[in-house]
Protein backbone atom coordinates (compact mmCIF):
# COMPACT_ATOMS: atom_id res chain seq x y z
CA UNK A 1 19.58 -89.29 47.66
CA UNK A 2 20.13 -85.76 47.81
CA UNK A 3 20.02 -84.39 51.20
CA UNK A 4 18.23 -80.76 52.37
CA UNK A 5 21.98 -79.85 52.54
CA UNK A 6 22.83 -80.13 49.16
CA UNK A 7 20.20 -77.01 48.45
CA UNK A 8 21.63 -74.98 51.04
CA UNK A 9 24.63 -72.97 49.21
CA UNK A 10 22.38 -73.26 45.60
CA UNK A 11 19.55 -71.21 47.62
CA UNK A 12 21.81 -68.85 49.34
CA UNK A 13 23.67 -68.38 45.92
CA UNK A 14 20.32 -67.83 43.82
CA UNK A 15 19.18 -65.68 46.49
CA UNK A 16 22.21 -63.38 46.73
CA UNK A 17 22.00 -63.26 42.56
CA UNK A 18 18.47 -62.78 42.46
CA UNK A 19 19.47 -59.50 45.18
CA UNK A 20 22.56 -58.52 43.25
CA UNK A 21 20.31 -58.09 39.59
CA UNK A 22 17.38 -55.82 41.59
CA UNK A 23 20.24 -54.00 43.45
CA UNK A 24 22.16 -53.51 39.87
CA UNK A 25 19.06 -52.57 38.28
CA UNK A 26 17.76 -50.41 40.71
CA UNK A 27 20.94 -48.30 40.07
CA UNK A 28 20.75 -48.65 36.66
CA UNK A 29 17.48 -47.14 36.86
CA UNK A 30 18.34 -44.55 38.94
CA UNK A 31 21.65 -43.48 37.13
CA UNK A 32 19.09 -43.43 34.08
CA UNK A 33 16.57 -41.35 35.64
CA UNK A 34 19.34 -38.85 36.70
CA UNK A 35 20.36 -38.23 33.16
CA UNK A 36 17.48 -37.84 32.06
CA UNK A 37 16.18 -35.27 34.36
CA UNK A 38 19.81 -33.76 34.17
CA UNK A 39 18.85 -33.58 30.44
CA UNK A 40 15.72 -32.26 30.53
CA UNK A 41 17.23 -29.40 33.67
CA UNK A 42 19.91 -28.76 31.32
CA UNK A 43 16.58 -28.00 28.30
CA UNK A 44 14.88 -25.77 30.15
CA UNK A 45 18.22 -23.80 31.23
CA UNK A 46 19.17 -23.63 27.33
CA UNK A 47 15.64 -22.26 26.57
CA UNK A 48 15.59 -19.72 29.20
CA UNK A 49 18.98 -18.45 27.87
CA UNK A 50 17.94 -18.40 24.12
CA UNK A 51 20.49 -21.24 23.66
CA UNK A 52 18.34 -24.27 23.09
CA UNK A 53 18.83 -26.70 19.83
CA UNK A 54 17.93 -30.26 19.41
CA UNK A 55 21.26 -32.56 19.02
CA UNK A 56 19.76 -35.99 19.50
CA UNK A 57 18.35 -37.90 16.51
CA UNK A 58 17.68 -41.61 17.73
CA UNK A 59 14.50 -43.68 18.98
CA UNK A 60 14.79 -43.22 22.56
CA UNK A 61 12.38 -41.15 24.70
CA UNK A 62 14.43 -38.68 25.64
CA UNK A 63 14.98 -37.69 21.62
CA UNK A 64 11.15 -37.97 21.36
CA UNK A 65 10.49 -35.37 24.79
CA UNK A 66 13.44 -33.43 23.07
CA UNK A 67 11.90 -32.74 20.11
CA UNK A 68 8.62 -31.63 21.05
CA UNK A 69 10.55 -28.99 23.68
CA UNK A 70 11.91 -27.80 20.38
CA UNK A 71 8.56 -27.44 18.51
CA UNK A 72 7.29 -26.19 21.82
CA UNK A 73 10.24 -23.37 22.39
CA UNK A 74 10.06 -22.52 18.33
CA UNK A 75 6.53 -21.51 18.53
CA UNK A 76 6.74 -19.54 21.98
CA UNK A 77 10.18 -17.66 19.83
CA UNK A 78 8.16 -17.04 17.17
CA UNK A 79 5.06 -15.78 19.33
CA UNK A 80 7.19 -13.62 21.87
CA UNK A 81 9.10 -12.27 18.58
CA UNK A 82 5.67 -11.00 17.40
CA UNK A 83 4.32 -9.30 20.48
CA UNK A 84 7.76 -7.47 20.65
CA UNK A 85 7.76 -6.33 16.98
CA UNK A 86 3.83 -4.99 18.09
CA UNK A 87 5.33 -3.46 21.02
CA UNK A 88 7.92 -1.73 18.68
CA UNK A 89 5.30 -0.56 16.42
CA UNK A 90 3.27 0.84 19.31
CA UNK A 91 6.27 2.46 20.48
CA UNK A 92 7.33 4.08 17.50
CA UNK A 93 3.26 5.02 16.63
CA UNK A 94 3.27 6.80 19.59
CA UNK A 95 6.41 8.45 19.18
CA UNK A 96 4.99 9.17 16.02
CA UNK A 97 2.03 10.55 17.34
CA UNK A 98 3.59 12.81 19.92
CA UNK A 99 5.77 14.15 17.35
CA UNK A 100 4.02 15.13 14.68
CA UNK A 101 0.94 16.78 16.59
CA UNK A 102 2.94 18.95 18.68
CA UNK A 103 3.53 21.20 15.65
CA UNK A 104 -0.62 21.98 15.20
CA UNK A 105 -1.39 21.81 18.56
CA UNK A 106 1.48 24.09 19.76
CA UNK A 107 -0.11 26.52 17.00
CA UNK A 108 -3.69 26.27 17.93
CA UNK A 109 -2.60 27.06 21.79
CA UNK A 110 -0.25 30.00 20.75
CA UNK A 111 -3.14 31.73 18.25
CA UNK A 112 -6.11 30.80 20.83
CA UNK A 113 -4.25 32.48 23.82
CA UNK A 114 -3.37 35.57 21.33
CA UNK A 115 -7.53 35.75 20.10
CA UNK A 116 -8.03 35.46 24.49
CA UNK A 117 -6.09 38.23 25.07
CA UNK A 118 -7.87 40.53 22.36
CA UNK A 119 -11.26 39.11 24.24
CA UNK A 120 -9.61 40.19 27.70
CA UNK A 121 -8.68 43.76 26.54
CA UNK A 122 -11.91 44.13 24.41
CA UNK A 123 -10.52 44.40 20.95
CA UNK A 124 -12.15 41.24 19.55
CA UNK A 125 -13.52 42.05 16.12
CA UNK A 126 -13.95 40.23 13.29
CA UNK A 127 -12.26 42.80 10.93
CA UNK A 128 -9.41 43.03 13.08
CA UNK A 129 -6.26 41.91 10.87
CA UNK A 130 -4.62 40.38 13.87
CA UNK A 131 -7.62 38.47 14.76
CA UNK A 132 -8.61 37.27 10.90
CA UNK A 133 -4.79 35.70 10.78
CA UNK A 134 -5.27 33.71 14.06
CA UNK A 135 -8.66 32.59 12.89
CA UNK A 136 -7.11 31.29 9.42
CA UNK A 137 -4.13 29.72 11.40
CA UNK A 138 -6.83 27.92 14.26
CA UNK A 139 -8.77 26.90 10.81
CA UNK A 140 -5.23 25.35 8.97
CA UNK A 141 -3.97 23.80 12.04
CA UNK A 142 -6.92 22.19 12.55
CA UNK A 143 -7.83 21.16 9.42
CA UNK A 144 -3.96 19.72 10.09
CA UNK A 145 -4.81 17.95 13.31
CA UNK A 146 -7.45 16.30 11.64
CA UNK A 147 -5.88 15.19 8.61
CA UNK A 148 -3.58 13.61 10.72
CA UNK A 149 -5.29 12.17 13.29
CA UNK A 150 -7.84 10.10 9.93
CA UNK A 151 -4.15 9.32 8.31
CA UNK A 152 -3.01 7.87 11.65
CA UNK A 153 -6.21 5.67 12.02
CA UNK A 154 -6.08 4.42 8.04
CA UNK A 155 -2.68 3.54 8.88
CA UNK A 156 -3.01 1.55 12.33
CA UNK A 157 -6.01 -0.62 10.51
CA UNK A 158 -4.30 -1.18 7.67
CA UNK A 159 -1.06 -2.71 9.82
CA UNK A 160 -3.58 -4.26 12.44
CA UNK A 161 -5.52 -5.88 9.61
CA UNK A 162 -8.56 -4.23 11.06
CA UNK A 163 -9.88 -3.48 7.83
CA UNK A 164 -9.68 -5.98 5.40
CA UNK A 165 -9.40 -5.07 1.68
CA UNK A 166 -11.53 -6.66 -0.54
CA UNK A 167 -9.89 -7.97 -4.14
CA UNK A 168 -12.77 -7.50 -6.97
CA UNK A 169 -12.16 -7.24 -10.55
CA UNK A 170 -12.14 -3.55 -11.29
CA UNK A 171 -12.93 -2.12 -14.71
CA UNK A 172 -9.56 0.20 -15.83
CA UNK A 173 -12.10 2.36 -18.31
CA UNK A 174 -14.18 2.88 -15.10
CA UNK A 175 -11.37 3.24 -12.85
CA UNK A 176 -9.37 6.37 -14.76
CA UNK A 177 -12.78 8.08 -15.29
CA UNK A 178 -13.07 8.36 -11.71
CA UNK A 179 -9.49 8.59 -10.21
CA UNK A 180 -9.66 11.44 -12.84
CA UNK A 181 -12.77 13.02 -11.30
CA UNK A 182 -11.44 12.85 -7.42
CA UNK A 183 -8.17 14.98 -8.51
CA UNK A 184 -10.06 17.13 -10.89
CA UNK A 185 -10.33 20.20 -8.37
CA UNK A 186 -7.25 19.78 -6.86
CA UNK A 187 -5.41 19.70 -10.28
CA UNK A 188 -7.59 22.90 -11.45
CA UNK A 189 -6.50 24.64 -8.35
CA UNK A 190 -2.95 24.59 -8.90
CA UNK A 191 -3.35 24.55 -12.77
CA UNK A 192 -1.32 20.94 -13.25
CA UNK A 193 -2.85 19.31 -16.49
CA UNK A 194 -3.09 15.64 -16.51
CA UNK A 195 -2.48 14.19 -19.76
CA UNK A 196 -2.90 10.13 -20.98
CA UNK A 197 -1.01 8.26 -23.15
CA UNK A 198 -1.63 6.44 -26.23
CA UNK A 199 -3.20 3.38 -24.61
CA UNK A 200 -5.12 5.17 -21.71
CA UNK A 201 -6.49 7.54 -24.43
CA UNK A 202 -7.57 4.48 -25.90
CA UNK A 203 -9.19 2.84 -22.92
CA UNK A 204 -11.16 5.45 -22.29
CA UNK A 205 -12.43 6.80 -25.82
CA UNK A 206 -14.35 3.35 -25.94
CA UNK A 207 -17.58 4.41 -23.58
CA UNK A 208 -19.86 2.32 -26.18
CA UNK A 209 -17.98 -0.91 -25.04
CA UNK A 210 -15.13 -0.56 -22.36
CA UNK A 211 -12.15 -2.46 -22.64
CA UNK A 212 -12.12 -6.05 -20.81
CA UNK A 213 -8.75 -4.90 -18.96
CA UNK A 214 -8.92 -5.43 -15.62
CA UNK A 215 -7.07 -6.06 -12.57
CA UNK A 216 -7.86 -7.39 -9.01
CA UNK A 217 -7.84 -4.42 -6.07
CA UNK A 218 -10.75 -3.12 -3.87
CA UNK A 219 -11.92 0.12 -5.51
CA UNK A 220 -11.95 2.26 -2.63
CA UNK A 221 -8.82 1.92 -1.36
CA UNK A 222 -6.95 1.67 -4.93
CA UNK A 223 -8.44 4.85 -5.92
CA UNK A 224 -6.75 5.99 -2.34
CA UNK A 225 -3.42 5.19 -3.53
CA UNK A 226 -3.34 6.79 -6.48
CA UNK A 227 -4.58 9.56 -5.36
CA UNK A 228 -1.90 10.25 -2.55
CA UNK A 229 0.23 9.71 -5.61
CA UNK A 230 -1.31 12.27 -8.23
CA UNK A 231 -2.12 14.59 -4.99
CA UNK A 232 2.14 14.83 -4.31
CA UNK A 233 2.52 14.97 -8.05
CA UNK A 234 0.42 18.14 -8.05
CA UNK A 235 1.20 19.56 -5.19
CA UNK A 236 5.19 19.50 -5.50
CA UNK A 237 4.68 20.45 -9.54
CA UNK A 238 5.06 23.82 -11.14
CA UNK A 239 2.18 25.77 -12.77
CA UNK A 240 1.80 25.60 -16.34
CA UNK A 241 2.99 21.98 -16.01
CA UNK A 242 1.11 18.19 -16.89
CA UNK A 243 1.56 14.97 -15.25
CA UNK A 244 0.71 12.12 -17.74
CA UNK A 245 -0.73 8.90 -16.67
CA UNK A 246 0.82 5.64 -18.75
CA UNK A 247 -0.76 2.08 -18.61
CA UNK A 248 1.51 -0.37 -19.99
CA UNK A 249 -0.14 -4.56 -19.54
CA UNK A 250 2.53 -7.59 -18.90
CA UNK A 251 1.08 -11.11 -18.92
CA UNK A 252 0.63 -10.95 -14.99
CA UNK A 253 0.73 -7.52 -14.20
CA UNK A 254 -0.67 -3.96 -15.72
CA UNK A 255 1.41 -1.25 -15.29
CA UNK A 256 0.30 2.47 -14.20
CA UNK A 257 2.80 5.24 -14.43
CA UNK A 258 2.15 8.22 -13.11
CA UNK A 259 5.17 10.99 -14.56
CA UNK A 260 5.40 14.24 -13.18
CA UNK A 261 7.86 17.43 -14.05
CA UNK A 262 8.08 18.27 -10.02
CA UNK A 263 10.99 19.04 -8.23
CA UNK A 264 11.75 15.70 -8.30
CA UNK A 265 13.54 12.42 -5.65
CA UNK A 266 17.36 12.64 -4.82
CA UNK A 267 18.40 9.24 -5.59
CA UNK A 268 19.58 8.99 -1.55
CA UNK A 269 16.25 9.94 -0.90
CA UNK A 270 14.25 7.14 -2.96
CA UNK A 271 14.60 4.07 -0.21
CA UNK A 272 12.87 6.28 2.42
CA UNK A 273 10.13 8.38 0.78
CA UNK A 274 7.79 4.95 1.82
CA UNK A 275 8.81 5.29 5.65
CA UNK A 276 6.05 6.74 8.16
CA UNK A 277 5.88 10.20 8.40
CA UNK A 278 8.92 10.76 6.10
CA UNK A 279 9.64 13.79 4.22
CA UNK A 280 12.03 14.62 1.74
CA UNK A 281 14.24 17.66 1.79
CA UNK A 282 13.03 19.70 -1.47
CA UNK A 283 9.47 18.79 0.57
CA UNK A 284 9.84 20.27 3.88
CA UNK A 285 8.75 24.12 2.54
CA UNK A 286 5.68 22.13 1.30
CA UNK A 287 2.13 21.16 3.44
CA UNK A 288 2.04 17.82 4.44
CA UNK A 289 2.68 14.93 7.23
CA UNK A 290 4.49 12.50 5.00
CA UNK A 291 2.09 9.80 5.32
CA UNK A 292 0.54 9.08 2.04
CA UNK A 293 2.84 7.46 0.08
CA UNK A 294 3.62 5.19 3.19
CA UNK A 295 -0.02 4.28 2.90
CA UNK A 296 -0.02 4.01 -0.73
CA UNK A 297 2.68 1.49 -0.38
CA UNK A 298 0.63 -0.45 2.68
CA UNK A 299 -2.35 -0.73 -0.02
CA UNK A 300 -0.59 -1.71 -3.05
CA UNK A 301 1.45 -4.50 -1.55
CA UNK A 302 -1.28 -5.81 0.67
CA UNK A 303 -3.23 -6.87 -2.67
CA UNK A 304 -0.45 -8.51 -4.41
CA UNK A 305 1.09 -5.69 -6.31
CA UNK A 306 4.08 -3.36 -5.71
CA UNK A 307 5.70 0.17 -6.92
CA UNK A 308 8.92 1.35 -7.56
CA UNK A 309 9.86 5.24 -7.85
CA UNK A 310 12.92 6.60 -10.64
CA UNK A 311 13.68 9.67 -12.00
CA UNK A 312 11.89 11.67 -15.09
CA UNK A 313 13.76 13.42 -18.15
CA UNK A 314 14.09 16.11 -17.67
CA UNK A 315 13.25 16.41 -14.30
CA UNK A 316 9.96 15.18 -12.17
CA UNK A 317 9.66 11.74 -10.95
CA UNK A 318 7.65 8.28 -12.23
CA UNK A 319 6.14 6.02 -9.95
CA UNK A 320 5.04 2.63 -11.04
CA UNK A 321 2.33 0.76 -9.41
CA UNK A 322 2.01 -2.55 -10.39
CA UNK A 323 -1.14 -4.35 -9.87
CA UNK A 324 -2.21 -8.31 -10.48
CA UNK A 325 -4.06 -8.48 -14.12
């Protein structure tokens, strides 16, 4: 018979193993626990430096928690990358801003304070020389101002995606006739001809039935574009001179060309005429704010086409605009 004895050291030795597993576990636990929130400290250090990256590629938790801190810290990059490349544009809007009014407004105070003086010595009249040219400057500047300030307000909608352009069909017959008409006065003015070639001639000597070319653009703002373009072309072009409008159609695109016999674009020049408020050299005796091609460019790409600038023989320029057929 087995005595109570017997059980004594088997007891005290199960005991003591059964104390010795929770004691080794317990550490075991806690050892794991202290990697693992040394882990995820050492995360949230490398994300708060820019440094984090994702290095574990296994089934535990910790690769699971790890991976969705990289999705997580990927989309806050991405979203704090945004708001600063806003903040840059609103920086360099304003800048923009600041600069380019200074010019108008700095005339409209200098030629206000000169028709104030006349007032205070009681010379003000009408057919006073001096007080005609500060009327016609006051009128220039701030037909200027206001020019600017519409440009500046196209332009911050059109990068905001304020207003959205809406892609139609649009007729080519229809749409010469009346880019044509819009630059009409402003070509007579300066006594530019426009010419067409072959193919446009065609287009538009069939009124009875138009040709079924077409290409997708919202009206409005397409006519815009190539306006700002014929508008330079006529401006910066001698008199006695023609600017001829080419349409050339590829299986995805249709081609307009619009060749001028200007001063022309300095090769070093032709990267930058798209920029903001840029103006070329042979441009700065010239009106203007340097906005409109920038524009141009904003409307073409934004429906899916694009436009390149080279030189013309003999001289001039030939901007291609590109839009989806």
């Amino acid at each position: 018979m087995i005595t109570p004895a017997y059980f004594m050291p088997l007891t005290i030795g199960f005991i003591l193993g059964i104390l010795l597993t929770l004691i080794f576990a317990s550490l075991y636990v806690y050892h794991r626990e202290k990697r693992l929130y040394k882990s995820l400290e050492q995360m949230l250090d490398d994300a708060l430096e820019g440094q984090f990256k994702e290095d574990r590629f296994d089934e535990t938790r910790l690769s699971y928690i790890e991976s969705r801190f990289k999705y997580y810290f990927s989309g806050q990059a991405i979203t704090h990358q945004k708001m600063k490349q806003e903040q840059d544009k609103i920086t360099a809007l304003i800048s923009d801003i600041s600069h380019q009014t200074k010019t108008p407004l700095s005339s409209i105070i200098l030629y206000s304070n000169l028709l104030s003086e006349k007032l205070d010595e009681g010379n003000l009249s009408l057919r006073d020389e001096t007080t005609q040219t500060c009327l016609d400057y006051l009128s220039r500047q701030s037909e200027k101002l206001q020019f600017l300030i519409d440009a500046l307000i196209k332009t911050s909608r059109l990068e905001t995606g304020i207003i959205a352009l809406h892609k139609a069909p649009i007729n080519m017959h229809h749409f010469i006739n009346e880019l044509l008409e819009q630059v009409k006065p402003l070509s007579e003015s300066h006594r530019v001809s426009i010419l067409l070639d072959d193919t446009a001639k065609t287009i538009l000597s069939n009124n009875e039935n138009p040709t079924e070319l077409t290409f997708k653009g919202d009206l409005k703002w397409t006519l815009e574009a190539f306006y700002n373009i014929l508008n330079n072309a006529i401006k910066y072009s001698p008199e006695g001179s023609y600017i001829t409008i080419s349409i050339i159609q590829y299986s995805l695109f249709v081609c307009l060309k619009i060749s001028d016999q200007g001063m022309g674009i300095p090769e070093s020049e032709v990267p930058l005429i798209f920029n903001r408020f840029y103006r070329g050299e042979n441009a700065l005796s010239s009106e203007g704010v340097g906005i409109g091609l920038y524009i141009t460019r904003n409307i073409i790409a934004t429906q899916g086409g694009y436009i390149k600038v080279e030189p013309n023989q003999p001289k001039g320029s030939v901007f291609s605009v590109y839009l989806p057929l």
